[in-house]
Protein backbone atom coordinates (compact mmCIF):
# COMPACT_ATOMS: atom_id res chain seq x y z
CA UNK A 1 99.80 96.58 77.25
CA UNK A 2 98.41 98.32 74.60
CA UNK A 3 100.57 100.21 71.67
CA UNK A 4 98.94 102.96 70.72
CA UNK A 5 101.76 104.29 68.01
CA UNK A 6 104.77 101.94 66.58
CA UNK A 7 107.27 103.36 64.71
CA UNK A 8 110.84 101.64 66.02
CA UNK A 9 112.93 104.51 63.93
CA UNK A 10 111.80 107.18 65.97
CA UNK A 11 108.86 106.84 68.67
CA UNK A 12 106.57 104.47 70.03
CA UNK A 13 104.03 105.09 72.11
CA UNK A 14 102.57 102.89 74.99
CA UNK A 15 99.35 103.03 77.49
CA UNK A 16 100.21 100.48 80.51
CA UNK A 17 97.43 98.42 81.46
CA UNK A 18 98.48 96.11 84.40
CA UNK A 19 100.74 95.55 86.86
CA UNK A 20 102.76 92.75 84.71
CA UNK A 21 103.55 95.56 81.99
CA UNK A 22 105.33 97.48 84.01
CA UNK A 23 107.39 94.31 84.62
CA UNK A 24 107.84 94.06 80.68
CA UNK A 25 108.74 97.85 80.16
CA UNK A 26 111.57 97.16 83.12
CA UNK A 27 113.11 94.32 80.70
CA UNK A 28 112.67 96.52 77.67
CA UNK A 29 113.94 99.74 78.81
CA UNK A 30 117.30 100.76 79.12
CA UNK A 31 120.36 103.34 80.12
CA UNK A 32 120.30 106.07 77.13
CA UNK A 33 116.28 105.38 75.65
CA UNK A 34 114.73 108.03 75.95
CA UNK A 35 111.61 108.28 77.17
CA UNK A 36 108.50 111.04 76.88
CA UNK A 37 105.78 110.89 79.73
CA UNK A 38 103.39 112.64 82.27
CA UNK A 39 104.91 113.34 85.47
CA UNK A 40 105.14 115.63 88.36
CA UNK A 41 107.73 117.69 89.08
CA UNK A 42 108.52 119.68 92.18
CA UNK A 43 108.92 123.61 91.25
CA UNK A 44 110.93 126.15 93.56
CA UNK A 45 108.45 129.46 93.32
CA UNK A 46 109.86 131.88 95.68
CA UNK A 47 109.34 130.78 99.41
CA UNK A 48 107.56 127.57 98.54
CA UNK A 49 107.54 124.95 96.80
CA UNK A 50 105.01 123.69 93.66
CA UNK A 51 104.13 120.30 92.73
CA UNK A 52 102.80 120.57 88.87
CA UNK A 53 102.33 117.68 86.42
CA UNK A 54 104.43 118.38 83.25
CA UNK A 55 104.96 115.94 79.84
CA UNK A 56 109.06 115.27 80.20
CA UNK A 57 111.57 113.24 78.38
CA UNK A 58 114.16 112.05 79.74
CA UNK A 59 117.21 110.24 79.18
CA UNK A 60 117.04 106.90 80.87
CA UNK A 61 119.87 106.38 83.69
CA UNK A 62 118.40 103.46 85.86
CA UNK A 63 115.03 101.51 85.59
CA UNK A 64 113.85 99.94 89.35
CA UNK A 65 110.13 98.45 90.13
CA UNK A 66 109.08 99.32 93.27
CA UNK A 67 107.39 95.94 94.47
CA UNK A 68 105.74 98.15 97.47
CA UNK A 69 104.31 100.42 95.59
CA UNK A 70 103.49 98.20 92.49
CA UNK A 71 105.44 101.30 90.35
CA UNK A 72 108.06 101.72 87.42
CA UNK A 73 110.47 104.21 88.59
CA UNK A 74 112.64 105.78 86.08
CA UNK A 75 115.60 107.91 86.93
CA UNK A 76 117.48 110.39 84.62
CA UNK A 77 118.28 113.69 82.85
CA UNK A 78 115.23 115.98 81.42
CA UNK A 79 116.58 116.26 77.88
CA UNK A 80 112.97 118.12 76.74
CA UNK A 81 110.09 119.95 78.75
CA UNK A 82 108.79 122.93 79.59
CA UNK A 83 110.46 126.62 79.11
CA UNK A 84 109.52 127.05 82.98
CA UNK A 85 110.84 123.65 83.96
CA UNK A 86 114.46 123.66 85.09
CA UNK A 87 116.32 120.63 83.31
CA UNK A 88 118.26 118.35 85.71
CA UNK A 89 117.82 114.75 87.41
CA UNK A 90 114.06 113.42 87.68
CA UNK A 91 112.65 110.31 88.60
CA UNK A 92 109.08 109.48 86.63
CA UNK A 93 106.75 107.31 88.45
CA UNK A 94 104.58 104.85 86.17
CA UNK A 95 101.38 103.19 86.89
CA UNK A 96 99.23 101.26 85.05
CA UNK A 97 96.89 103.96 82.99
CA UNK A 98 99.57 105.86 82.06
CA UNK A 99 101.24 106.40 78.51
CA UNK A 100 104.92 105.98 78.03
CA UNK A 101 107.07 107.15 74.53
CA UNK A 102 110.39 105.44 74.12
CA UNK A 103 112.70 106.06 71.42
CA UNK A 104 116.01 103.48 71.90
CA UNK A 105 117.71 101.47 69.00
CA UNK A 106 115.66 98.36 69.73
CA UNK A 107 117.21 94.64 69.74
CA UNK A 108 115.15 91.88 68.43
CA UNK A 109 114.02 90.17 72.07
CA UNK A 110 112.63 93.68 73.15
CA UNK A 111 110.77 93.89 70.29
CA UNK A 112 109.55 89.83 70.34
CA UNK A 113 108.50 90.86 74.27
CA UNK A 114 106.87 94.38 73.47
CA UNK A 115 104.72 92.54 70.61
CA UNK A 116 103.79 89.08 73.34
CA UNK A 117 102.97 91.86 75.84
CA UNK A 118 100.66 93.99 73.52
CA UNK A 119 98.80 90.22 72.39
CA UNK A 120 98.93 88.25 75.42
CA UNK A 121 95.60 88.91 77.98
CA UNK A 122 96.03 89.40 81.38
CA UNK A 123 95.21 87.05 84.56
CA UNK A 124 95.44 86.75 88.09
CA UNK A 125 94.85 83.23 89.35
CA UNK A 126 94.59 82.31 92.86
CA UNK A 127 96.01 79.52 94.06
CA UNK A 128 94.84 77.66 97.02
CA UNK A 129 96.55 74.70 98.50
CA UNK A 130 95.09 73.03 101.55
CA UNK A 131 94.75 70.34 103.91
CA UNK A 132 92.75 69.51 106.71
CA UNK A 133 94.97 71.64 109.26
CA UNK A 134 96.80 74.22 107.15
CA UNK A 135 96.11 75.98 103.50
CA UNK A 136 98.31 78.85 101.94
CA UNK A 137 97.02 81.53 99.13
CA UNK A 138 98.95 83.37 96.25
CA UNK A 139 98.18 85.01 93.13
CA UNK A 140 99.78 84.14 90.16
CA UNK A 141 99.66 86.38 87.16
CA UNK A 142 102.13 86.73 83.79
CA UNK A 143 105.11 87.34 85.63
CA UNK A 144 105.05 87.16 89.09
CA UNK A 145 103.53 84.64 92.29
CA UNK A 146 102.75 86.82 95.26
CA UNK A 147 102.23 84.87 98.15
CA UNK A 148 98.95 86.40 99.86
CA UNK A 149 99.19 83.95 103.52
CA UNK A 150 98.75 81.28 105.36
CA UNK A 151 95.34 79.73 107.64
CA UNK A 152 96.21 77.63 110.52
CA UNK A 153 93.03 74.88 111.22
CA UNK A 154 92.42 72.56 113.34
CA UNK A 155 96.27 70.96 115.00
CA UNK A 156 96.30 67.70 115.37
CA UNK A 157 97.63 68.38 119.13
CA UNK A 158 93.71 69.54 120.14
CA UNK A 159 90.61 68.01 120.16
CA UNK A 160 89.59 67.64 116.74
CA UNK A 161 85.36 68.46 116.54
CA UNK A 162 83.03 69.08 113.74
CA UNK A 163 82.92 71.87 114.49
CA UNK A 164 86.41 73.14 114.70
CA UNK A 165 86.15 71.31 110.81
CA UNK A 166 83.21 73.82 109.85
CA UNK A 167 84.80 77.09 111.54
CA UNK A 168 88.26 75.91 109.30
CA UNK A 169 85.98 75.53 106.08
CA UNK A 170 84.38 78.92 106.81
CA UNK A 171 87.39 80.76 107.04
CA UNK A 172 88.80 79.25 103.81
CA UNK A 173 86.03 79.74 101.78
CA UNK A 174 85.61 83.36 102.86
CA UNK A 175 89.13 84.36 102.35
CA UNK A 176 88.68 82.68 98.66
CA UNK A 177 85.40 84.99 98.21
CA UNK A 178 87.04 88.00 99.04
CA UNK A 179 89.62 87.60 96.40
CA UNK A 180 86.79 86.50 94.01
CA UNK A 181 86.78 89.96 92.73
CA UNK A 182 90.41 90.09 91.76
CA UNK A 183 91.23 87.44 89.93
CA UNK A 184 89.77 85.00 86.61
CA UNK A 185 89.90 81.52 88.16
CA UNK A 186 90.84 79.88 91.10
CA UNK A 187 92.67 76.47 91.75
CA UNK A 188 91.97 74.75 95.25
CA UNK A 189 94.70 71.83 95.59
CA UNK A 190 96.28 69.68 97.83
CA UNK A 191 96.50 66.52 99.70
CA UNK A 192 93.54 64.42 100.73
CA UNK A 193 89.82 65.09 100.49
CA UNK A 194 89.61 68.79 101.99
CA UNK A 195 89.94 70.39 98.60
CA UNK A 196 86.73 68.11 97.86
CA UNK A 197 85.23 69.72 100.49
CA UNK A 198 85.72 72.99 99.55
CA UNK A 199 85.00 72.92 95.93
CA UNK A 200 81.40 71.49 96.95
CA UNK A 201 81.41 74.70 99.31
CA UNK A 202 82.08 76.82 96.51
CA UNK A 203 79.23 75.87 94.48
CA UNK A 204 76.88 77.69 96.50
CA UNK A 205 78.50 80.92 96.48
CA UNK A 206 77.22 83.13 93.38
CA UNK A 207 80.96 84.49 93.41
CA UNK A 208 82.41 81.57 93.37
CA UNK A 209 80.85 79.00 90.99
CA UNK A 210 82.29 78.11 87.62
CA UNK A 211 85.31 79.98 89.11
CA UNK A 212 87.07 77.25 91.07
CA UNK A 213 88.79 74.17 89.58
CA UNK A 214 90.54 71.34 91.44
CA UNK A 215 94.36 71.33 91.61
CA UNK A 216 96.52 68.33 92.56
CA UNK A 217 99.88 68.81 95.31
CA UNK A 218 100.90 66.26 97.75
CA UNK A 219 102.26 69.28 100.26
CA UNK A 220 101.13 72.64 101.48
CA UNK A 221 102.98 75.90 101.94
CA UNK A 222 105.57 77.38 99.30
CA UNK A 223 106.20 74.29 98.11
CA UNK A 224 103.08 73.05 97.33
CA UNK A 225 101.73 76.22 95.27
CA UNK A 226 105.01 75.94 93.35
CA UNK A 227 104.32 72.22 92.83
CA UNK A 228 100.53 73.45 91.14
CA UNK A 229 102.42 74.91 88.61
CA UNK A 230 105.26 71.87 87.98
CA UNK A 231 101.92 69.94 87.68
CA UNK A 232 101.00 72.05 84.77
CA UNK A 233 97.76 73.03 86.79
CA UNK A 234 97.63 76.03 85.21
CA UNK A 235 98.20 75.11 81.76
CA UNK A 236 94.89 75.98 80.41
CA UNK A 237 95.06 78.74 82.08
CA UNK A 238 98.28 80.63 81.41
CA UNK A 239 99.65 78.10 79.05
CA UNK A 240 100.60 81.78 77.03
CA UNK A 241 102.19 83.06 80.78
CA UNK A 242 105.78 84.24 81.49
CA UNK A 243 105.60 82.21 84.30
CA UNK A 244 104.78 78.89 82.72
CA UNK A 245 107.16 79.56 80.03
CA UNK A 246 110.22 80.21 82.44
CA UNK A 247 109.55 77.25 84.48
CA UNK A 248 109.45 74.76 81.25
CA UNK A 249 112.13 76.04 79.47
CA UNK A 250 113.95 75.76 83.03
CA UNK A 251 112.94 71.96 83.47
CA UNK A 252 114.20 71.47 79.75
CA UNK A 253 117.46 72.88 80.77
CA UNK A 254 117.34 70.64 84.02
CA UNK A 255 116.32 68.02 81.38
CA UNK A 256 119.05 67.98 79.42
CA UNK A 257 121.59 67.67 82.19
CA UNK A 258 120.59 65.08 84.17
CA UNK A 259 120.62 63.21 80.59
CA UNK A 260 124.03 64.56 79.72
CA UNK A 261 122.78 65.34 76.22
CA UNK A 262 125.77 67.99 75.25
CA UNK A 263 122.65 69.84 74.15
CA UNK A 264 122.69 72.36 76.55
CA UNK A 265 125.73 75.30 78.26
CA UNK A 266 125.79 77.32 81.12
CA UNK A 267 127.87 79.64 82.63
CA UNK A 268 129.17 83.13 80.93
CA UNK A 269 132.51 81.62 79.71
CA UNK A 270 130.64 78.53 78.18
CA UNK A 271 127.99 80.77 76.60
CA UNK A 272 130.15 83.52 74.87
CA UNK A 273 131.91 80.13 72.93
CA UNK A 274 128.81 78.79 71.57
CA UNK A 275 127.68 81.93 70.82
CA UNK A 276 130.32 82.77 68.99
CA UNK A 277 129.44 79.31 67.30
CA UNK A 278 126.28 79.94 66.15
CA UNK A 279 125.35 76.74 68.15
CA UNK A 280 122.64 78.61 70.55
CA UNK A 281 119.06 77.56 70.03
CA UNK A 282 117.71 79.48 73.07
CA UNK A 283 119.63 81.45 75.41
CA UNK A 284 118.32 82.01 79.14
CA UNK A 285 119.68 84.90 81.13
CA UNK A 286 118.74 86.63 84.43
CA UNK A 287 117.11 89.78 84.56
CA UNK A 288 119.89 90.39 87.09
CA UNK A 289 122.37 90.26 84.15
CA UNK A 290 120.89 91.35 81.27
CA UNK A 291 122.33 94.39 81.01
CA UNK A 292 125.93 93.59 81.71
CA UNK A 293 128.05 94.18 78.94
CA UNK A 294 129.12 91.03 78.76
CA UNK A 295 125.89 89.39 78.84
CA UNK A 296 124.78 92.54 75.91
CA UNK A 297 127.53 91.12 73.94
CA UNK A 298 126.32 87.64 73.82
CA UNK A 299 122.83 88.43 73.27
CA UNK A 300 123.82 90.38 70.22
CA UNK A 301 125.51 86.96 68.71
CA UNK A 302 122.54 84.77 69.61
CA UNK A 303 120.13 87.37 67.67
CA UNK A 304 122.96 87.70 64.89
CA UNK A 305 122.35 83.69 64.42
CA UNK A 306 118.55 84.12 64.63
CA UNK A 307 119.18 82.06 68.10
CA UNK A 308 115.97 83.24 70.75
CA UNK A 309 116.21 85.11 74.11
CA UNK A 310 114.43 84.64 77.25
CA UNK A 311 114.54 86.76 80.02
CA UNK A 312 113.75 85.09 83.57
CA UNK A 313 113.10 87.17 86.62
CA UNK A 314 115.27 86.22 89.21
CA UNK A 315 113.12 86.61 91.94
CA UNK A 316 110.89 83.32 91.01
CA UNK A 317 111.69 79.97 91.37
CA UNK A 318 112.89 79.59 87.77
CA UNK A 319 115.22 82.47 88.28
CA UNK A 320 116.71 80.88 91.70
CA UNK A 321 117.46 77.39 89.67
CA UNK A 322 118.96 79.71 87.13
CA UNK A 323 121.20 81.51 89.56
CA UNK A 324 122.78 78.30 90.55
CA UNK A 325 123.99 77.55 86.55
CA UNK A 326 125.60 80.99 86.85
CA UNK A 327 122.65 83.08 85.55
CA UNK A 328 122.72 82.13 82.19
CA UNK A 329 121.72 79.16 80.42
CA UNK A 330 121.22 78.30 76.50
CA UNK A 331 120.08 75.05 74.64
CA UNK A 332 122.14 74.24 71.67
CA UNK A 333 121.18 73.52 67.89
CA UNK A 334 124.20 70.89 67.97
CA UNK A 335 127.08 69.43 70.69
CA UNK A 336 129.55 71.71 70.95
CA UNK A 337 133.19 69.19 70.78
């Protein structure tokens, strides 16, 4: 994310770069910003109708990324445009390229997430965990793991050759090659000595070398790419990630619990008391909530005690753990009594 123009009285203006922007600007923005920005708009002229691309703002009503179309689709009232342009409802599609003005009264974790966003580099990192008759792929990148698929070798219920070994290790290493391209590294993991294997393959593909670096899980699937990242695999890597970050401040969380610390709340009723304490360090909440007024209410105490915010999307791992302590967790500057 690049800011091209800062000024949090009045306007600041964005270019979107990536994919995981649009994931920030979904966090950031809310009902009643407003927001200035390229779009197109469908005209009635007569008989037919005109598709033109006109600079709107609008008056945010709802905020949605479109996971199948990899967009940021904002919904609400033209406020400014042009004469021609009949005011009313629009939805703006963003992509990455385009520009985005917002003007909104800004609260201190939007602005501590628009600045990491602007500072922070992107990556995609494919992860690749394997044994000798099954290996799974997904990218991870600052926010999100999208699971790419899964290679079926050699079962253990048919005759096992050579060369149903070397057909397996073809496949693999050509499905890594052809996301060479795509991403800046590439962990190959798992249990036994086929990830051996194919890092030595990898060396002699001009794509490939210096890209891949051994990973350590014990199981395939979901649940070993998720166990990469437990491992701190990736720490080198995207030590400055959202994704890292969510998953240790969860584990700290999980931490604290299983040693019954008093360090640590969950759950809205427990939160909005040691808010209202001053006691929160760090509070955790669900993209799925943060814009409840409740939840809006208790953020606004934490940042009025200089406590920190996190935002955790829901749809990884982290946010599933989360969901289970009620969708909002916080660890405490002192034991609440």
């Amino acid at each position: 994310m690049k800011i091209i123009h800062k000024d949090l009285k009045k306007e600041t203006k964005i270019k979107i770069e990536t994919i995981d922007d649009l994931w920030d600007l979904k966090n950031i923005i809310t009902k009643n910003d407003i927001i200035g920005c390229k779009t197109i708009r469908t005209l009635q002229n007569l008989d037919k109708k005109e598709k033109r691309t006109v600079y709107l703002n609008i008056e945010v009503e709802s905020v949605d990324f479109d996971e199948n179309t990899e967009s940021l689709r904002i919904g609400g009232n033209i406020i400014n445009g042009p004469d021609d342009i009949s005011h009313g409802h629009h939805t703006a599609r963003l992509v990455p390229n385009d520009i985005i003005a917002i003007e909104k009264k800004w609260k201190q974790y939007e602005i501590d997430r628009l600045t990491k966003a602007s500072k922070t580099k992107n990556f995609n990192v494919l992860i690749t965990v394997l044994d000798e008759h099954d290996v799974d792929f997904a990218i991870a990148s600052q926010n999100t793991i999208k699971y790419l698929g899964n290679i079926q070798g050699p079962s253990s219920g048919k005759l096992y050759s050579e060369g149903n070994k070397k057909e397996y290790y073809t496949k693999i290493v050509d499905h890594i090659e052809t996301q060479a391209d795509t991403v800046d590294k590439i962990i190959i993991a798992g249990p036994g000595f086929t990830k051996e294997n194919i890092l030595e393959l990898t060396k002699n593909k001009p794509k490939l070398n210096g890209k891949c670096i051994g990973g350590t899980s014990s199981v395939t699937g979901k649940r070993g790419i998720y166990e990469v990242i437990h491992r701190g695999e990736l720490d080198k890597i995207i030590i400055e990630s959202k994704i890292y970050s969510d998953i240790q401040l969860i584990n700290k969380i999980l931490e604290e619990i299983k040693k019954n610390s008093g360090r640590i709340t969950y759950g809205q009723k427990h939160i909005e008391l040691s808010a209202e304490s001053g006691a929160i360090e760090h509070l955790l909440v669900s993209d799925k909530i943060i814009r409840d007024e409740e939840t809006e209410k208790i953020i606004n105490i934490v940042e009025k005690y200089k406590g920190k915010i996190s935002i955790i999307d829901s749809k990884q791992e982290s946010g599933k753990i989360l969901k289970g302590l009620g969708n909002i967790a916080a660890l405490l500057r002192f034991k609440m009594e």
